[in-house]
PDB file of N, CA and C in Angstrom:
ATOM      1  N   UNK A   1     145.003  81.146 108.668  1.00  0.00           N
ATOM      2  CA  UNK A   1     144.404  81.831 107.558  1.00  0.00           C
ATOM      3  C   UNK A   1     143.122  81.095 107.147  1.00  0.00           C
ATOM      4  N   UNK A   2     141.740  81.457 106.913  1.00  0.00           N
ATOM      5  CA  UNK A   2     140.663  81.249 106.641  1.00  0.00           C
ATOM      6  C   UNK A   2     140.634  80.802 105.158  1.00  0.00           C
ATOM      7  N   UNK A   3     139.673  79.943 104.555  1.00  0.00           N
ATOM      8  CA  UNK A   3     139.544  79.766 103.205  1.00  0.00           C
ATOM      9  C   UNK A   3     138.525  81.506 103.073  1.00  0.00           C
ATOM     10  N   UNK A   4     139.011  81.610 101.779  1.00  0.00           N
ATOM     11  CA  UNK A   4     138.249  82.739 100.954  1.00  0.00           C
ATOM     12  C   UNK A   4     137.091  81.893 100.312  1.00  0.00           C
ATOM     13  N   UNK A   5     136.164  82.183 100.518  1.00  0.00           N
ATOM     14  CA  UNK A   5     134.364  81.390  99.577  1.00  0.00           C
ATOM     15  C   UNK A   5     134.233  81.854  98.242  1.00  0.00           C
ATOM     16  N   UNK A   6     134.760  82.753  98.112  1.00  0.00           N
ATOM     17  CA  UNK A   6     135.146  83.218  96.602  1.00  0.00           C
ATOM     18  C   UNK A   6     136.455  82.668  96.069  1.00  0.00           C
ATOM     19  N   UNK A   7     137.015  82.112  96.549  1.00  0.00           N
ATOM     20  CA  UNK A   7     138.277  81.675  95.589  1.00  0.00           C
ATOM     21  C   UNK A   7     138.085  80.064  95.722  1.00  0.00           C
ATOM     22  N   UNK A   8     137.094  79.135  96.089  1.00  0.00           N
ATOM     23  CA  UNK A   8     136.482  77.995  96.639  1.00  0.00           C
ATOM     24  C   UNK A   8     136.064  77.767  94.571  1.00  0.00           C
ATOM     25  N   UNK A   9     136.843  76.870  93.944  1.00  0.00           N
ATOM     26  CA  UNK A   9     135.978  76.661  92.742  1.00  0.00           C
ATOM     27  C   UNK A   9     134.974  75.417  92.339  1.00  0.00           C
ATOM     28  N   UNK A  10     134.293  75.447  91.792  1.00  0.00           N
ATOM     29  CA  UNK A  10     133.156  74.143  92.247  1.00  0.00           C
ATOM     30  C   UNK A  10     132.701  73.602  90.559  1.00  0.00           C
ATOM     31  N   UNK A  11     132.929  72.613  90.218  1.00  0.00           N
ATOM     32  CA  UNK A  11     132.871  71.857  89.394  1.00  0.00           C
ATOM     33  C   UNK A  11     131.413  71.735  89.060  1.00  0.00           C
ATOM     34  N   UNK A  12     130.749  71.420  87.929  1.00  0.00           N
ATOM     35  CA  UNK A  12     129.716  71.457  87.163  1.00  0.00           C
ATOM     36  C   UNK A  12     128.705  70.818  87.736  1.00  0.00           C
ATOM     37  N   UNK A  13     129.332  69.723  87.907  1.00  0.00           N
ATOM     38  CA  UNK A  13     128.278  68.446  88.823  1.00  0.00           C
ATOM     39  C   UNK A  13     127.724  69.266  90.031  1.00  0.00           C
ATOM     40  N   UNK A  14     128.405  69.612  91.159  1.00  0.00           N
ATOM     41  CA  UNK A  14     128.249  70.510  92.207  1.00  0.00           C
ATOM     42  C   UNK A  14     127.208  71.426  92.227  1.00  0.00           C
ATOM     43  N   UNK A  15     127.775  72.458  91.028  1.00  0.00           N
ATOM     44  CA  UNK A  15     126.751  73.693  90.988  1.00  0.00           C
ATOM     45  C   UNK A  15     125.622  72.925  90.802  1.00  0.00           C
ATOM     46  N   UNK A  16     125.113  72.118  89.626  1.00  0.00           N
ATOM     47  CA  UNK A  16     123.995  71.616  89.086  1.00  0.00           C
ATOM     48  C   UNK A  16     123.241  71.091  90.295  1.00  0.00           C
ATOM     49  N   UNK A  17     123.854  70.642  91.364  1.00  0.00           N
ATOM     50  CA  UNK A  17     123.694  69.899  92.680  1.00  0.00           C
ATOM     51  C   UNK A  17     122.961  70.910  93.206  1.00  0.00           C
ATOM     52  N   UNK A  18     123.476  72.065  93.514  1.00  0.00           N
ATOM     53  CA  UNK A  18     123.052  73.175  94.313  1.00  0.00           C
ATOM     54  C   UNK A  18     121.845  73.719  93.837  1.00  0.00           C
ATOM     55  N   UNK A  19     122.003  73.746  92.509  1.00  0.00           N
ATOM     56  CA  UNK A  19     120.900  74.419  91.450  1.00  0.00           C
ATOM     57  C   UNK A  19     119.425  73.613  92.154  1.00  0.00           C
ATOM     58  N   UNK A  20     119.717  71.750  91.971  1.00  0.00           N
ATOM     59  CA  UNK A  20     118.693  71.494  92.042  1.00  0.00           C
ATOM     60  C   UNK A  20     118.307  71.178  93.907  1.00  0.00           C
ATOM     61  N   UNK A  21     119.125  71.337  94.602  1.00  0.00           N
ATOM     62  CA  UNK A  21     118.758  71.589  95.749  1.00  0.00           C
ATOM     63  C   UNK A  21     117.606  72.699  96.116  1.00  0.00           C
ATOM     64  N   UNK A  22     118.359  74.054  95.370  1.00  0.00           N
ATOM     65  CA  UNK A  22     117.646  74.991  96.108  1.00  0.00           C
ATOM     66  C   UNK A  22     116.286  75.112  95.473  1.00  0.00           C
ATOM     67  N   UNK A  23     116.288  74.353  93.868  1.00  0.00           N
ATOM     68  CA  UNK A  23     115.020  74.358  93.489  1.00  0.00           C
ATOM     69  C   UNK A  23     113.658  73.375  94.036  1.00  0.00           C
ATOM     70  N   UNK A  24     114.210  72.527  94.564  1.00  0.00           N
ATOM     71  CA  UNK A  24     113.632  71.281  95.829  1.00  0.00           C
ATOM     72  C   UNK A  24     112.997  72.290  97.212  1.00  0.00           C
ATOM     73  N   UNK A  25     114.081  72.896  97.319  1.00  0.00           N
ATOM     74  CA  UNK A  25     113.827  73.584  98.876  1.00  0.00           C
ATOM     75  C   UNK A  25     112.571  75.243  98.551  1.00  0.00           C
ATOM     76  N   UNK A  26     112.983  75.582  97.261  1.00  0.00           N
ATOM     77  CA  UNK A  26     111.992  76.809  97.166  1.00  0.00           C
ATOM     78  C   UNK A  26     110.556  76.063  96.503  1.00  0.00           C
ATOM     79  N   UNK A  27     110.470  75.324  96.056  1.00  0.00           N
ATOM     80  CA  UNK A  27     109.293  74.404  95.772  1.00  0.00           C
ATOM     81  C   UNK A  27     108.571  74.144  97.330  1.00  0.00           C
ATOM     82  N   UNK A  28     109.082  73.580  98.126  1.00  0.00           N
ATOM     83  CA  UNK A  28     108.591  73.164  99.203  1.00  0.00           C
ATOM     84  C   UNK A  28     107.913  74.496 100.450  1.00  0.00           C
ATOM     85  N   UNK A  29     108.859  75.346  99.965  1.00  0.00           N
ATOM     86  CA  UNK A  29     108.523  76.853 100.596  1.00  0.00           C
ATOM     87  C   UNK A  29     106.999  77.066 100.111  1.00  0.00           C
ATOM     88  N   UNK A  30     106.859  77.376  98.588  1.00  0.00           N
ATOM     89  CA  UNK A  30     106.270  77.410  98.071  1.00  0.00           C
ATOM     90  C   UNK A  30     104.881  76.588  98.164  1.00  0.00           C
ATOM     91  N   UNK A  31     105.144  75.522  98.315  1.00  0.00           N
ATOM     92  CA  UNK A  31     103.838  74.823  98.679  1.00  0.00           C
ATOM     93  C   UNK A  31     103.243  74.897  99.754  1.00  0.00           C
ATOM     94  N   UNK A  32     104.174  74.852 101.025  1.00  0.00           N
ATOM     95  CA  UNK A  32     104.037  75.218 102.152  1.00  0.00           C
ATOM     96  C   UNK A  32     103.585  76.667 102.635  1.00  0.00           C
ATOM     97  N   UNK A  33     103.665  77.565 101.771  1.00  0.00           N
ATOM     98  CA  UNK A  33     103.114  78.958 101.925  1.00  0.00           C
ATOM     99  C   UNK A  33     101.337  79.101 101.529  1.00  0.00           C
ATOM    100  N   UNK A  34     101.457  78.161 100.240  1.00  0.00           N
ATOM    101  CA  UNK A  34      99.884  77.967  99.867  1.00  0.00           C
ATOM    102  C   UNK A  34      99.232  77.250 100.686  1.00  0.00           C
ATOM    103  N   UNK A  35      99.182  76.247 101.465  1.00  0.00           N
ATOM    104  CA  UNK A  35      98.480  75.351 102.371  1.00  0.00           C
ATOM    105  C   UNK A  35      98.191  76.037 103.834  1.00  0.00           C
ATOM    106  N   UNK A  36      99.358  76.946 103.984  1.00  0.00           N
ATOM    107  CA  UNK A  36      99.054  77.875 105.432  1.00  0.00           C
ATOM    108  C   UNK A  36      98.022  79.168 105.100  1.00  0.00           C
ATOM    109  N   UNK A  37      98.339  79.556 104.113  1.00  0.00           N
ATOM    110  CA  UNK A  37      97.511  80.598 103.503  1.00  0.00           C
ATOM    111  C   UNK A  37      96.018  80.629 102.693  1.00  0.00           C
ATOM    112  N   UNK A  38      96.194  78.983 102.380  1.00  0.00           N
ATOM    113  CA  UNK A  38      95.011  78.297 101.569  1.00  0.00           C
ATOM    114  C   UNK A  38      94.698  79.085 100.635  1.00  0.00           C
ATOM    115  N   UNK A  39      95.711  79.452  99.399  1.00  0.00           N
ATOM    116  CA  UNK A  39      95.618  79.585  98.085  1.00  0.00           C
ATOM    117  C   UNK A  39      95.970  78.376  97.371  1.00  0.00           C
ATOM    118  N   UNK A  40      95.461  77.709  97.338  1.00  0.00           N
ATOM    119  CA  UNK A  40      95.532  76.400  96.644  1.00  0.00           C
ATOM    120  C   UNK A  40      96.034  76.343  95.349  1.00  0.00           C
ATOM    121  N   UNK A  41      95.464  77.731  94.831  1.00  0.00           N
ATOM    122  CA  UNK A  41      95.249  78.254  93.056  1.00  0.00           C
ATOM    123  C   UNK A  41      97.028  78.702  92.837  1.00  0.00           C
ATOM    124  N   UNK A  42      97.818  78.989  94.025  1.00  0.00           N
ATOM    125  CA  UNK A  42      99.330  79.296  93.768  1.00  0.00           C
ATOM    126  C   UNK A  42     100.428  78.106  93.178  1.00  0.00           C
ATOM    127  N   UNK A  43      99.915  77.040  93.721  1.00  0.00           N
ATOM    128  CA  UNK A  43     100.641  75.645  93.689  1.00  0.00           C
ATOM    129  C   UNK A  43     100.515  75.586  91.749  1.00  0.00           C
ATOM    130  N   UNK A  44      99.340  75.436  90.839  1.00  0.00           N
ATOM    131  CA  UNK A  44      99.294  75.457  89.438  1.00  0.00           C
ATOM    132  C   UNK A  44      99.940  76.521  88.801  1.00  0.00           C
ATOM    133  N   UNK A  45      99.853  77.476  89.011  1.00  0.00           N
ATOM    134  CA  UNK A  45     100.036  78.725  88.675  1.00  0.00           C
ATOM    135  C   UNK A  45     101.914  78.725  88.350  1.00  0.00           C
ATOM    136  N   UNK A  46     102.309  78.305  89.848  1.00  0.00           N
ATOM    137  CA  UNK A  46     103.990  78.181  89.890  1.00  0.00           C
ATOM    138  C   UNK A  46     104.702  77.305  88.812  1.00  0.00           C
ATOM    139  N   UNK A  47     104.014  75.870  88.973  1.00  0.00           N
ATOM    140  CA  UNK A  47     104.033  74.916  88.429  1.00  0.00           C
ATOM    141  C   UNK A  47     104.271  75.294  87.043  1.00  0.00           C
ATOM    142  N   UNK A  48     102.810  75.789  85.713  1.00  0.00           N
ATOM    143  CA  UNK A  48     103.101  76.375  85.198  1.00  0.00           C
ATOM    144  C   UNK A  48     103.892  76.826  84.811  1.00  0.00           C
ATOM    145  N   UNK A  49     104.334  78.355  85.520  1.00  0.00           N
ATOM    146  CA  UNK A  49     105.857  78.950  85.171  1.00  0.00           C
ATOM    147  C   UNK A  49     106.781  78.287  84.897  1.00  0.00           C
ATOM    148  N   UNK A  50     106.865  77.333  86.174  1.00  0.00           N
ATOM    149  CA  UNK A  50     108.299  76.323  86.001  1.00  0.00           C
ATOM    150  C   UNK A  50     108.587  76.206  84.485  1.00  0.00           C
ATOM    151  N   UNK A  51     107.266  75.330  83.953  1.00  0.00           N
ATOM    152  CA  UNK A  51     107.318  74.403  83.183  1.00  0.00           C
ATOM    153  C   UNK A  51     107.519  75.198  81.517  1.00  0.00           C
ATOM    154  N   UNK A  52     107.434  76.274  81.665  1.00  0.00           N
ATOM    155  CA  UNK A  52     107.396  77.721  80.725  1.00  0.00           C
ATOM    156  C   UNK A  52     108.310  78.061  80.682  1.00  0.00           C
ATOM    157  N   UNK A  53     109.102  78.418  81.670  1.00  0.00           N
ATOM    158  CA  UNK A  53     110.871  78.718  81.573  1.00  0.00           C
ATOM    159  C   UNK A  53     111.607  77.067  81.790  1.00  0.00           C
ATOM    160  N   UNK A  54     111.156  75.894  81.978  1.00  0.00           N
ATOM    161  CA  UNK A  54     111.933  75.155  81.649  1.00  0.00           C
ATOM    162  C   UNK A  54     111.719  75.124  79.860  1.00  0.00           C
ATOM    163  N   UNK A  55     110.831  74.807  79.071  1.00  0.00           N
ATOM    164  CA  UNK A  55     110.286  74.929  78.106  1.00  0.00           C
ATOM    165  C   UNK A  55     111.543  75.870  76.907  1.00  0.00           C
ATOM    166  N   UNK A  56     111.886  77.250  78.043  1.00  0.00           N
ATOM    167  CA  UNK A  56     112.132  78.203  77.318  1.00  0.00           C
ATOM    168  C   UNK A  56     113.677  78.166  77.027  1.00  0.00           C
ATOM    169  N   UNK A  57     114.401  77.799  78.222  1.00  0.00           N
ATOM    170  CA  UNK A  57     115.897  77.243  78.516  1.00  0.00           C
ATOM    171  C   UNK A  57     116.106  76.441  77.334  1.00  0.00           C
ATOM    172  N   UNK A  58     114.997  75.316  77.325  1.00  0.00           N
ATOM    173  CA  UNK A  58     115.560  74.194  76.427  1.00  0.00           C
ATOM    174  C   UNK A  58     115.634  73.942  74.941  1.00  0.00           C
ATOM    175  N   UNK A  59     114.580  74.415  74.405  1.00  0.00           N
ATOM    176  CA  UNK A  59     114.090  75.279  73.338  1.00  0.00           C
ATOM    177  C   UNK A  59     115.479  75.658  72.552  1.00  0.00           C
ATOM    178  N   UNK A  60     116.132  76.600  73.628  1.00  0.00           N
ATOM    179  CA  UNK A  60     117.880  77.518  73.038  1.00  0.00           C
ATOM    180  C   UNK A  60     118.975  76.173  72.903  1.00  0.00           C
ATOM    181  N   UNK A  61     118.961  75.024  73.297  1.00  0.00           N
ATOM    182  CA  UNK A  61     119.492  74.211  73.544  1.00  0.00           C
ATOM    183  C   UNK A  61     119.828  73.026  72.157  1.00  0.00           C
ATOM    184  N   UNK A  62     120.573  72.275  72.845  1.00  0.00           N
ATOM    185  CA  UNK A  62     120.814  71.089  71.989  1.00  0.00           C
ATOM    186  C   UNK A  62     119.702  69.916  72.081  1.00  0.00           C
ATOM    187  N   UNK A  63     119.118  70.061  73.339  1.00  0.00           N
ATOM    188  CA  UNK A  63     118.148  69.189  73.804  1.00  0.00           C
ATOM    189  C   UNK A  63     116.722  68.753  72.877  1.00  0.00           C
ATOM    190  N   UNK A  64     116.204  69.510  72.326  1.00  0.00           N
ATOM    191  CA  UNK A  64     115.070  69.424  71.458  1.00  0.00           C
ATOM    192  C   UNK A  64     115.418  68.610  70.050  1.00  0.00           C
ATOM    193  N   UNK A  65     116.761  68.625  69.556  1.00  0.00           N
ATOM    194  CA  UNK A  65     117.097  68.075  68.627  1.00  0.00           C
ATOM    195  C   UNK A  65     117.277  66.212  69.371  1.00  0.00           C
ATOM    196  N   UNK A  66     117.809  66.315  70.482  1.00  0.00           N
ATOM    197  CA  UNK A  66     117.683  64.994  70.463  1.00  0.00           C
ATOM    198  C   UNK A  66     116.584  64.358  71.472  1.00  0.00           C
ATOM    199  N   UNK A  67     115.610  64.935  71.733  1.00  0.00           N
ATOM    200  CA  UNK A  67     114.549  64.338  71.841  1.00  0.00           C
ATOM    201  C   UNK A  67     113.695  64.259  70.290  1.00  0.00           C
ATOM    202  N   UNK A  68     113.830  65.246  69.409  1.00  0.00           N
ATOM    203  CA  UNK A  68     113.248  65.107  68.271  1.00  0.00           C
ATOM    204  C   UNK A  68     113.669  63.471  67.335  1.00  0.00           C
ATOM    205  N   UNK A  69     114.979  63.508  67.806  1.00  0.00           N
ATOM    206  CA  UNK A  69     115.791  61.886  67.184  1.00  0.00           C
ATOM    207  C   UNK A  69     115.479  60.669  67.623  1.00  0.00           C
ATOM    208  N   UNK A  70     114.760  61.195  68.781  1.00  0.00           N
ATOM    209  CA  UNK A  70     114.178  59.575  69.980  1.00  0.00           C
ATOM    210  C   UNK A  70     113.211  59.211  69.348  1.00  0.00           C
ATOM    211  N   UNK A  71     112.064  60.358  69.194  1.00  0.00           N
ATOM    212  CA  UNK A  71     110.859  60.148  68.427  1.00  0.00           C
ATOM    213  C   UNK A  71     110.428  59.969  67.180  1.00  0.00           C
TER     214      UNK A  71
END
């Protein structure tokens, strides 16, 4: 009998693992698409975004309160 990949449950650490894997690996796509294509102007642009929806995630969070406590 085969494992089912859907009934496979994966602990927090893990996912977060995966999360930042695939965000490593589509970054690198990403850069690698601008340098073959020589849009140079795509690499800021992405970047950007990132930094706009990370911004936006954290914002909803507990996180801003305790960086506000550091400072």
């Amino acid at each position: 009998m085969g494992h089912d990949r859907a009934a496979i449950e994966l602990g927090w650490g893990t996912r977060s693992l995966l999360r930042v894997k695939h965000s490593v690996r589509l970054s690198r796509e990403v850069s690698r698409y601008a340098s073959e294509q020589r849009i140079w102007w795509l690499v800021p642009v992405v970047t950007v975004m990132a930094l706009f929806a990370l911004a936006v995630t954290t914002t909803t969070s507990a996180l801003p309160v305790t960086v506000y406590a550091l400072f």
